[in-house]
N, C-alpha and C. Protein backbone atom coordinates (compact mmCIF):
# COMPACT_ATOMS: atom_id res chain seq x y z
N UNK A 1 76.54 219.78 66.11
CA UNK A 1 75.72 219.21 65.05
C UNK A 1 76.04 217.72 64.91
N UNK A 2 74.92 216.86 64.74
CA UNK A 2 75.26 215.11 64.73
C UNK A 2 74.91 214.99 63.22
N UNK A 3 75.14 214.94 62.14
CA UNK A 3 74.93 214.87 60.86
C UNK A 3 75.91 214.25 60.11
N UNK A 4 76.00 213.29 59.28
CA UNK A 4 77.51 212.52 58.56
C UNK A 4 78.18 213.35 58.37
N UNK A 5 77.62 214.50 57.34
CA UNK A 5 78.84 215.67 56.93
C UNK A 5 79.70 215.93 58.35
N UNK A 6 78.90 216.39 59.14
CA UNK A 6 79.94 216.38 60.81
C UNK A 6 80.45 215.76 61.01
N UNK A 7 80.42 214.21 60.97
CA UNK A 7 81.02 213.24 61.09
C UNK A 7 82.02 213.07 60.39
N UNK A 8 81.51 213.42 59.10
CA UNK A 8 83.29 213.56 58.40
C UNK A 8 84.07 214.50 58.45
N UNK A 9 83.71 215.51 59.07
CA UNK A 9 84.64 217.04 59.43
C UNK A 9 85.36 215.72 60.38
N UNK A 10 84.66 215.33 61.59
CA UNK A 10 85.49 214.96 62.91
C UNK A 10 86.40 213.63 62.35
N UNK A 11 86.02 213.11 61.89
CA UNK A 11 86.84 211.91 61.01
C UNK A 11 88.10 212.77 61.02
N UNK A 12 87.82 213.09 59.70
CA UNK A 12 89.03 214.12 58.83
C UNK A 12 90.03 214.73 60.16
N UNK A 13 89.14 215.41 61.21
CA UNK A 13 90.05 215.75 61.82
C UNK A 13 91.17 214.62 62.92
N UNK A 14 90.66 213.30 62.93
CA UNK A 14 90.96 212.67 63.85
C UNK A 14 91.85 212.29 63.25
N UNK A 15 91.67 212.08 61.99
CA UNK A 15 93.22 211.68 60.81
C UNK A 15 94.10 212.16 60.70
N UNK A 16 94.08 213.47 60.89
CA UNK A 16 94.95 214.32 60.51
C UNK A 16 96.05 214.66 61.80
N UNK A 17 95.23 213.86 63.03
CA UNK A 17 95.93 214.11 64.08
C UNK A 17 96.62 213.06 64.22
N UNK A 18 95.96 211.74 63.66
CA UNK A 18 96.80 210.59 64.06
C UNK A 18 98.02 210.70 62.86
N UNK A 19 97.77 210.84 62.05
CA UNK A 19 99.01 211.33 60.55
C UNK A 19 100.09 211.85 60.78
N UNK A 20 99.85 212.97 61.74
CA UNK A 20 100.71 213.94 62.38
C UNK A 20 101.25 213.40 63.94
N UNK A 21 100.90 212.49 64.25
CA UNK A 21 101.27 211.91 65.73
C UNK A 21 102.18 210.73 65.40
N UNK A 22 101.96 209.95 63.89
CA UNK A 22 102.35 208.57 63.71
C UNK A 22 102.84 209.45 62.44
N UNK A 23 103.57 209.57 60.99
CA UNK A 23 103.63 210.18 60.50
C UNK A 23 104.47 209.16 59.22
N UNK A 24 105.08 208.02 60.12
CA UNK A 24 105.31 206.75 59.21
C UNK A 24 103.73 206.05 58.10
N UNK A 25 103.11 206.52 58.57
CA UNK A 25 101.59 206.13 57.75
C UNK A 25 101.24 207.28 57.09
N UNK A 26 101.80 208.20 56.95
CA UNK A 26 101.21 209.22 55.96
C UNK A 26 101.25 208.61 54.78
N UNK A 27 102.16 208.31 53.82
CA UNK A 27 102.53 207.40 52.70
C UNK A 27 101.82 206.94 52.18
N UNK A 28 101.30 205.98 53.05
CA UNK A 28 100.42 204.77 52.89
C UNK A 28 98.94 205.20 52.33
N UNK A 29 98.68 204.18 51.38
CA UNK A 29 97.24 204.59 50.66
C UNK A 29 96.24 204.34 52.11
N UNK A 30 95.52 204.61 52.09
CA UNK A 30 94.13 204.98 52.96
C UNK A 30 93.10 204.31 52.50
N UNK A 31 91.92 203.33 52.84
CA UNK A 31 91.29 202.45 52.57
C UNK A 31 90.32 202.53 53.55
N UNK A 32 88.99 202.87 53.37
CA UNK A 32 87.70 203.59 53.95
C UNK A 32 86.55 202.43 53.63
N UNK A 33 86.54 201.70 54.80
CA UNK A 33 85.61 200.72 54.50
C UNK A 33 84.07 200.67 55.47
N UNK A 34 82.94 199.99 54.91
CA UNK A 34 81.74 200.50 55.80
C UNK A 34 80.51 199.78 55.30
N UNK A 35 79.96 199.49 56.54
CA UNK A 35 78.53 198.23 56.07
C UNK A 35 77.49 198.92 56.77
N UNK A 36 76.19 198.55 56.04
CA UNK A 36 75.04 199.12 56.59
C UNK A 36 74.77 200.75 57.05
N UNK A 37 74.86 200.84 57.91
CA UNK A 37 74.53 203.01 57.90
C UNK A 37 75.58 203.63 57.33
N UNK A 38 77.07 202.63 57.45
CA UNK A 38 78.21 203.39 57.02
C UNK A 38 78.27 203.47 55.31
N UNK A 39 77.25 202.83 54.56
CA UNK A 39 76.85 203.53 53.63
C UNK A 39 76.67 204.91 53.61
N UNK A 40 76.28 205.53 54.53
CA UNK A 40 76.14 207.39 54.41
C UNK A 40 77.09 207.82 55.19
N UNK A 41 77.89 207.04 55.83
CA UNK A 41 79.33 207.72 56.43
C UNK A 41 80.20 208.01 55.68
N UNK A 42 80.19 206.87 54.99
CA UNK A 42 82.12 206.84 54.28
C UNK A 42 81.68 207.65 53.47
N UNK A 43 80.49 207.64 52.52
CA UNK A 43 80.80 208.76 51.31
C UNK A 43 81.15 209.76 52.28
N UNK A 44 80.37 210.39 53.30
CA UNK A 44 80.65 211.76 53.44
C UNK A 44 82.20 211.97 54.25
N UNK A 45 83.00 211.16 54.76
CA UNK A 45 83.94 211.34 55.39
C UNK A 45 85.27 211.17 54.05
N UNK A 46 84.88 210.30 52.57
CA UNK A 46 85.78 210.28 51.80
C UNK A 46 85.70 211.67 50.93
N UNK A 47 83.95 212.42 50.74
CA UNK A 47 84.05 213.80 50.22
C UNK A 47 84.87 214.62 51.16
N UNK A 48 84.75 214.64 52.14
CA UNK A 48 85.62 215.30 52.98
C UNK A 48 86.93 215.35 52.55
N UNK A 49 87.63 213.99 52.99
CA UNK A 49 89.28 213.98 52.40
C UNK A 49 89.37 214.41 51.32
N UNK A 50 88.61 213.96 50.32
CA UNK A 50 88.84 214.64 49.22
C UNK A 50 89.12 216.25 48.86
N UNK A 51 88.11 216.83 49.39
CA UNK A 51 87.99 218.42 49.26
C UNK A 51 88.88 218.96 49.89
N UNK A 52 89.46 218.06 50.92
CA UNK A 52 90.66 218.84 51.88
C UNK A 52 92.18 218.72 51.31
N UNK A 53 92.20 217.13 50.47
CA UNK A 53 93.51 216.99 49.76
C UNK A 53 93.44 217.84 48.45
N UNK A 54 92.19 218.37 47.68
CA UNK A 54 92.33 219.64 47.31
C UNK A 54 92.57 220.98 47.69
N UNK A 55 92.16 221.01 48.68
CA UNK A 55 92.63 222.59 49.30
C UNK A 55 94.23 222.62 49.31
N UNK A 56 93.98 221.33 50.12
CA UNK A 56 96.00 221.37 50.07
C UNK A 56 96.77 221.37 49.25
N UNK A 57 96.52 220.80 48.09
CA UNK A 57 97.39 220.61 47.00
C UNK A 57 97.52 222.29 46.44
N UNK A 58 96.38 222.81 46.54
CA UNK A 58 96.52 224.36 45.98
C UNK A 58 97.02 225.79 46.45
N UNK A 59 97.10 224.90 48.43
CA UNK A 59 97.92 226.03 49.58
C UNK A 59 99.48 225.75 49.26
N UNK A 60 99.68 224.71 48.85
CA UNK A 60 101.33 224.12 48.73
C UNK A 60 101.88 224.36 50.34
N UNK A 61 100.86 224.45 51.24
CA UNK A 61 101.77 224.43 52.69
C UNK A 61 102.33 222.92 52.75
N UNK A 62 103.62 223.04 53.17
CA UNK A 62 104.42 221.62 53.44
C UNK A 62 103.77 221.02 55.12
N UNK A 63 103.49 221.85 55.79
CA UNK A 63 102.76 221.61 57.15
C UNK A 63 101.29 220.89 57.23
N UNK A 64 101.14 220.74 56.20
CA UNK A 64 99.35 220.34 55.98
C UNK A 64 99.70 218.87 55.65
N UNK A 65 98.98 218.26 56.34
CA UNK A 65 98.92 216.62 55.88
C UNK A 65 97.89 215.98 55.14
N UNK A 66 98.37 215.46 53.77
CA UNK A 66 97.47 214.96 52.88
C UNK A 66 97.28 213.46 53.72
N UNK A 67 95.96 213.09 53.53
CA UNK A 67 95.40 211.75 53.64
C UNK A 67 95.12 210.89 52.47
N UNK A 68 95.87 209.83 51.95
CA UNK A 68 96.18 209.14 51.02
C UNK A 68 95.08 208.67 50.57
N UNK A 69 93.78 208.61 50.01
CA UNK A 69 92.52 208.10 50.29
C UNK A 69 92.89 207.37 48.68
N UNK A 70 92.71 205.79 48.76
CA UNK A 70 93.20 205.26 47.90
C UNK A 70 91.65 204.23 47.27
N UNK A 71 90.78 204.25 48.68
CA UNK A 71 89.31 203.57 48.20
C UNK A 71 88.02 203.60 48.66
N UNK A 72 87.01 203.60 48.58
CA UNK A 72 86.03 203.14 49.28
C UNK A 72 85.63 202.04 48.94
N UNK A 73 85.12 201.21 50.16
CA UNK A 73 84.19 200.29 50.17
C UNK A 73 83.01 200.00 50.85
N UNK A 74 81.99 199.85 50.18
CA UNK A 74 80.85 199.43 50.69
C UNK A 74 80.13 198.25 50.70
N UNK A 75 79.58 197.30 52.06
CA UNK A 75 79.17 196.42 52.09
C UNK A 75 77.89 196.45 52.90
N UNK A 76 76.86 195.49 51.68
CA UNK A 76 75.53 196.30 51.54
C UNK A 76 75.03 197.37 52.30
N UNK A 77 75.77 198.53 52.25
CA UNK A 77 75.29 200.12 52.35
C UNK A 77 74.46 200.27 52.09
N UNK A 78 73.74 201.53 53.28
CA UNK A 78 72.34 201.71 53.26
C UNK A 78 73.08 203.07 52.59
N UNK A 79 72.61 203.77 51.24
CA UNK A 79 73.36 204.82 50.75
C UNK A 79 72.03 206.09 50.43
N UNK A 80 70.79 205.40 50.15
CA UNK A 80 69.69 206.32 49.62
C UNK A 80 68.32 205.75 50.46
N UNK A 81 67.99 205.68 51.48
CA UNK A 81 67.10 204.59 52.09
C UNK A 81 65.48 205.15 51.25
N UNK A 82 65.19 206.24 50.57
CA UNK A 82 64.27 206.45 49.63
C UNK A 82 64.13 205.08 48.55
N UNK A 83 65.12 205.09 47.99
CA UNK A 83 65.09 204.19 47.36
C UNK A 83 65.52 202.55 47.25
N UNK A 84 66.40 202.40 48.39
CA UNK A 84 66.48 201.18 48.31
C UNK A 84 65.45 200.07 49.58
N UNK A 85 64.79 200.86 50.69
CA UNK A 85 63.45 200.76 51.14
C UNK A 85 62.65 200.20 50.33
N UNK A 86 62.23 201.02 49.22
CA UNK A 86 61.43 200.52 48.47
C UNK A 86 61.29 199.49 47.41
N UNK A 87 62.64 198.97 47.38
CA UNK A 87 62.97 198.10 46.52
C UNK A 87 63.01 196.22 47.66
N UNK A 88 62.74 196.44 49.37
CA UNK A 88 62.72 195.60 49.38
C UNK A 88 61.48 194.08 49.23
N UNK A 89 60.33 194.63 48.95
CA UNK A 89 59.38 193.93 48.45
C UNK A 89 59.47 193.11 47.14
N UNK A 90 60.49 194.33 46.15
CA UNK A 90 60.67 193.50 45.03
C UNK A 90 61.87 192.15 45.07
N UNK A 91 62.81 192.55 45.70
CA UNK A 91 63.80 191.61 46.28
C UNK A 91 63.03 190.64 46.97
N UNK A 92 62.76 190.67 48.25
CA UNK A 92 62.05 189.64 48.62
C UNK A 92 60.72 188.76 47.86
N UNK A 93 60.26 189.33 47.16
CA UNK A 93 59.13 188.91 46.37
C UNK A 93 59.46 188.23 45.09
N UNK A 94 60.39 189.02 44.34
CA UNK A 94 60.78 188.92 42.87
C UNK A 94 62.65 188.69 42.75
N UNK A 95 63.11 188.68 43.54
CA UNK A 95 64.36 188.63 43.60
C UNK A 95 65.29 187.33 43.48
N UNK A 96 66.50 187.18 43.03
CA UNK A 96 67.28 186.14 42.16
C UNK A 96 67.21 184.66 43.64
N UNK A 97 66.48 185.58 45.17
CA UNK A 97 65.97 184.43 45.74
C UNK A 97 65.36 184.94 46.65
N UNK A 98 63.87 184.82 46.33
CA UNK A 98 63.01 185.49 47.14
C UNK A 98 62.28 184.56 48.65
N UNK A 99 62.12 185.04 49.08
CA UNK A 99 61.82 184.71 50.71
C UNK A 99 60.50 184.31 50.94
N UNK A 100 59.51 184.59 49.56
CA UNK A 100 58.22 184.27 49.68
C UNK A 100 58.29 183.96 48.40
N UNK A 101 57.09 182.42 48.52
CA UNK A 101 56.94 181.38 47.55
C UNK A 101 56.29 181.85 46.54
N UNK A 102 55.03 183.03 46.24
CA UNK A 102 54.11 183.37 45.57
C UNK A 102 54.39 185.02 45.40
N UNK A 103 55.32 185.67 44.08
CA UNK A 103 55.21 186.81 43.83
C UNK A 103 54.15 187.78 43.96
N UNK A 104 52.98 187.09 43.88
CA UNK A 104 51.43 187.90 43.85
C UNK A 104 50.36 187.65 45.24
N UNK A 105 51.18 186.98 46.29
CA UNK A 105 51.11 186.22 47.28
C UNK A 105 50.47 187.17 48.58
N UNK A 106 49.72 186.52 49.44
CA UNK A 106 49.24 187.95 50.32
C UNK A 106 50.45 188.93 51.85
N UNK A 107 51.83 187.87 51.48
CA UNK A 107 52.46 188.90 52.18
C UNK A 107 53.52 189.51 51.26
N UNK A 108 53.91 189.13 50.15
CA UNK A 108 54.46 190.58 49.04
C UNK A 108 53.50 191.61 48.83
N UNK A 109 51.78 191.16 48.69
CA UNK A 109 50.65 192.44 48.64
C UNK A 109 51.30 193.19 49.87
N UNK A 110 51.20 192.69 51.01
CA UNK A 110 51.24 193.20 52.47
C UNK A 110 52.55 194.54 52.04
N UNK A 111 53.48 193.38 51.91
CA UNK A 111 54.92 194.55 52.26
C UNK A 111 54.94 195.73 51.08
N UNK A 112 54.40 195.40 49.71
CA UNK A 112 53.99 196.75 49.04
C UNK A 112 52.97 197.87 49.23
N UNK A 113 52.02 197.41 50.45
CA UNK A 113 51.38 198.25 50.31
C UNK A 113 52.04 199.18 51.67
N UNK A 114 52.89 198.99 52.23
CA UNK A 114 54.24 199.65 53.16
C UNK A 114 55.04 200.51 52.62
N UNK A 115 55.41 200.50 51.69
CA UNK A 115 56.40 201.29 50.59
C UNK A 115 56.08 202.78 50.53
N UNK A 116 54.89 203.08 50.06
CA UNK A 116 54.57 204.74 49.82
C UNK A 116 54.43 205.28 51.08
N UNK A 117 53.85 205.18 52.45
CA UNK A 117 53.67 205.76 53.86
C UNK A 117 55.76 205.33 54.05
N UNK A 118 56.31 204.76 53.91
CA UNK A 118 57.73 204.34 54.36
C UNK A 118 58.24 205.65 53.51
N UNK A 119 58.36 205.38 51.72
CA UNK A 119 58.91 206.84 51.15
C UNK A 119 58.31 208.09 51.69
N UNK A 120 56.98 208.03 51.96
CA UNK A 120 56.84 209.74 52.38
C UNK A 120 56.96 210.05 54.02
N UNK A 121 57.47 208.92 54.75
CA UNK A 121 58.35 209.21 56.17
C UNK A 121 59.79 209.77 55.98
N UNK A 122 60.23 208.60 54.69
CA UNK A 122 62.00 209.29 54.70
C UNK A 122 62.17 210.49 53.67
N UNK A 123 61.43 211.10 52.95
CA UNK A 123 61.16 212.15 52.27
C UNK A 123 61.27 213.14 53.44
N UNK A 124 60.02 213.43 54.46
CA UNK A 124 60.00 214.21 55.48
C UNK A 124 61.53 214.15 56.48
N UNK A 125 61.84 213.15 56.34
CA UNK A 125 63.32 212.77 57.14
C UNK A 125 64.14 213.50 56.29
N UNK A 126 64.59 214.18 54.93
CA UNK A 126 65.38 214.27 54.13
C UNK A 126 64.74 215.71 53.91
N UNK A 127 63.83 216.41 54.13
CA UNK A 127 63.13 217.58 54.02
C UNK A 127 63.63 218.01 55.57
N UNK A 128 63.32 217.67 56.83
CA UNK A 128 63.51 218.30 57.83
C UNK A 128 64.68 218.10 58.99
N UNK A 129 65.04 216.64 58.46
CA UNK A 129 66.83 216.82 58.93
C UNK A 129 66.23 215.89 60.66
N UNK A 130 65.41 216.22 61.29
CA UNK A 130 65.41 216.05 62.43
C UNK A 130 64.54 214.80 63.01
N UNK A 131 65.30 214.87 63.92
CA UNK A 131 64.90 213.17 64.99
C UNK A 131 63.53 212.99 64.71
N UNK A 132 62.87 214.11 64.82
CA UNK A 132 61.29 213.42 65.14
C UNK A 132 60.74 213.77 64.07
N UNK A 133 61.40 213.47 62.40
CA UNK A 133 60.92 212.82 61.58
C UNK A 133 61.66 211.73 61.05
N UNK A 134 62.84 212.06 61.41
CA UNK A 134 64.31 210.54 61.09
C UNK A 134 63.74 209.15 61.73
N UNK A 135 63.84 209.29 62.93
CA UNK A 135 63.37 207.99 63.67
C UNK A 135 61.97 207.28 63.47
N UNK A 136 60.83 208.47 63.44
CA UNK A 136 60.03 207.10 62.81
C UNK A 136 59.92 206.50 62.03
N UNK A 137 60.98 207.63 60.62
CA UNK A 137 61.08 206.94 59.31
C UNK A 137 61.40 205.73 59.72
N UNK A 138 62.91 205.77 60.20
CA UNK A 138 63.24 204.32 59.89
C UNK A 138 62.85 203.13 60.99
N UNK A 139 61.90 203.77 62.35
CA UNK A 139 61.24 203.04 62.88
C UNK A 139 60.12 202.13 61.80
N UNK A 140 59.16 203.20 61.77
CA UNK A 140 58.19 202.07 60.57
C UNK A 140 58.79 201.81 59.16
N UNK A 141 59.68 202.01 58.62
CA UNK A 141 60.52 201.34 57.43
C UNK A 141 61.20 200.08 57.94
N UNK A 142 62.13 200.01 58.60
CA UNK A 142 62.63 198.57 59.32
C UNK A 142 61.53 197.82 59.37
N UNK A 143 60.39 198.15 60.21
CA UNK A 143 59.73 197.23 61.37
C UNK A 143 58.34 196.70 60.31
N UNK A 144 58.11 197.58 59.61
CA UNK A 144 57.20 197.44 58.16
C UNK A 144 57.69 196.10 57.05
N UNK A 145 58.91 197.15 56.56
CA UNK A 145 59.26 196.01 55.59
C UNK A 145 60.53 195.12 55.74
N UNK A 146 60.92 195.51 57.16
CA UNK A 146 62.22 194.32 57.34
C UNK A 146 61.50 192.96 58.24
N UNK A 147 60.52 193.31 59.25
CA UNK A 147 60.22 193.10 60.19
C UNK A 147 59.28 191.52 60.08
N UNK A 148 58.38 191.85 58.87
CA UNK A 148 58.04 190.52 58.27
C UNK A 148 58.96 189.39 57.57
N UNK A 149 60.14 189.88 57.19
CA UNK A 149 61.28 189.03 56.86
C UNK A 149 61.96 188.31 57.84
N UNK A 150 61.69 189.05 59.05
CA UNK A 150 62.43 188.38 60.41
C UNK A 150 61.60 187.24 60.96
N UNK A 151 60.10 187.81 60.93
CA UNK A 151 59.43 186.81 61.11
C UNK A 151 59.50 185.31 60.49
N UNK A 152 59.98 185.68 59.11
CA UNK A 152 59.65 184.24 58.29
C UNK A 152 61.14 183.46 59.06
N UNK A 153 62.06 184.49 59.42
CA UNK A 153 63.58 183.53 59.61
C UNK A 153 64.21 183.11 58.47
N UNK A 154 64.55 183.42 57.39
CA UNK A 154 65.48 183.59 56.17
C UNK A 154 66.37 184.54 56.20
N UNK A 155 66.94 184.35 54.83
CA UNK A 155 68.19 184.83 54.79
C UNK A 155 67.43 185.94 53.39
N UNK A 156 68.04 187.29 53.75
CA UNK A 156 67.98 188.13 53.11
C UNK A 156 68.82 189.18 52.64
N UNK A 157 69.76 189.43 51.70
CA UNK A 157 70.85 190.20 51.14
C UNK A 157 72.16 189.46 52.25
N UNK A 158 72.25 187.87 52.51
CA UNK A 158 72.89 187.34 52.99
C UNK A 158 73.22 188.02 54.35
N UNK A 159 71.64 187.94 55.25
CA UNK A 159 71.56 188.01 56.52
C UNK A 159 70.44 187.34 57.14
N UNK A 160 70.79 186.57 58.15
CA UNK A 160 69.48 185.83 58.50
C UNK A 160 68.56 186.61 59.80
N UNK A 161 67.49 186.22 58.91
CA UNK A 161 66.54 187.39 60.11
C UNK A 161 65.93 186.01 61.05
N UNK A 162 65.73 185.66 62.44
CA UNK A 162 65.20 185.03 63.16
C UNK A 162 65.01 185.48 64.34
């Protein structure tokens, strides 16, 4: 199975091997950091540790290695792409520095009228789990409403599209 939750089973397990191989770092707080898709990684690889440093705490096996998970961080994480997709018209349009000169302008019309066909791609992506509704979501979501931002060549959530 390729799914984050999997991803954080295999995480979890890769930790637990290096913990147990190196064992001077068990101690040590644990610090889970992640930009862009790893918005939907780290949560699911820190629920993971989590649920597992509960199991353990309640087996009291001395053989089980806790993973110190001391933080997450996220840098601009893609965490809900339902909703933050749809929020980039208002950012670019209406935002503390928007990328287009005219809020009511004919390419903020353009990129809102992208938004509802984009939510009901990643809806179907989040209903059926699988590639061949995942990928075109975020094929025509990127290429829709990121794709005209690249064009202009600005800087957007402090990234330059050119």
């Amino acid at each position: 199975m390729n799914t984050s939750p999997a991803a954080g089973l295999d995480v979890y397990a890769f930790l637990e091997l290096f913990i147990t191989r190196f064992p001077k770092y068990a101690g040590l707080p644990f610090h889970l950091a992640a930009e862009s898709y790893g918005g939907t990684y780290a949560p699911n690889i820190a629920s993971i540790i989590y649920k597992k440093n509960k199991e353990l705490a309640a087996a009291s096996n001395p053989k089980l290695v806790k993973i110190n998970l001391a933080s997450v961080i996220l840098a601009n994480g893609l965490t809900e792409p339902h909703t933050q997709m749809a929020s980039v018209p208002d950012y670019a349009c209406n935002g503390p520095y928007p990328i287009y000169d005219d809020p009511e302008g004919p390419q903020c019309a353009a990129l809102r009228t992208k938004v509802p066909t984009c939510q009901r791609l990643i809806q179907m992506c989040y209903d059926y789990g699988s590639r061949l509704t995942c990928v075109p979501a975020a094929m025509y979501c990127f290429n829709q409403l990121y794709g005209p931002l690249q064009r202009e060549c600005r800087s957007h959530n402090d990234r330059i599209y050119c």
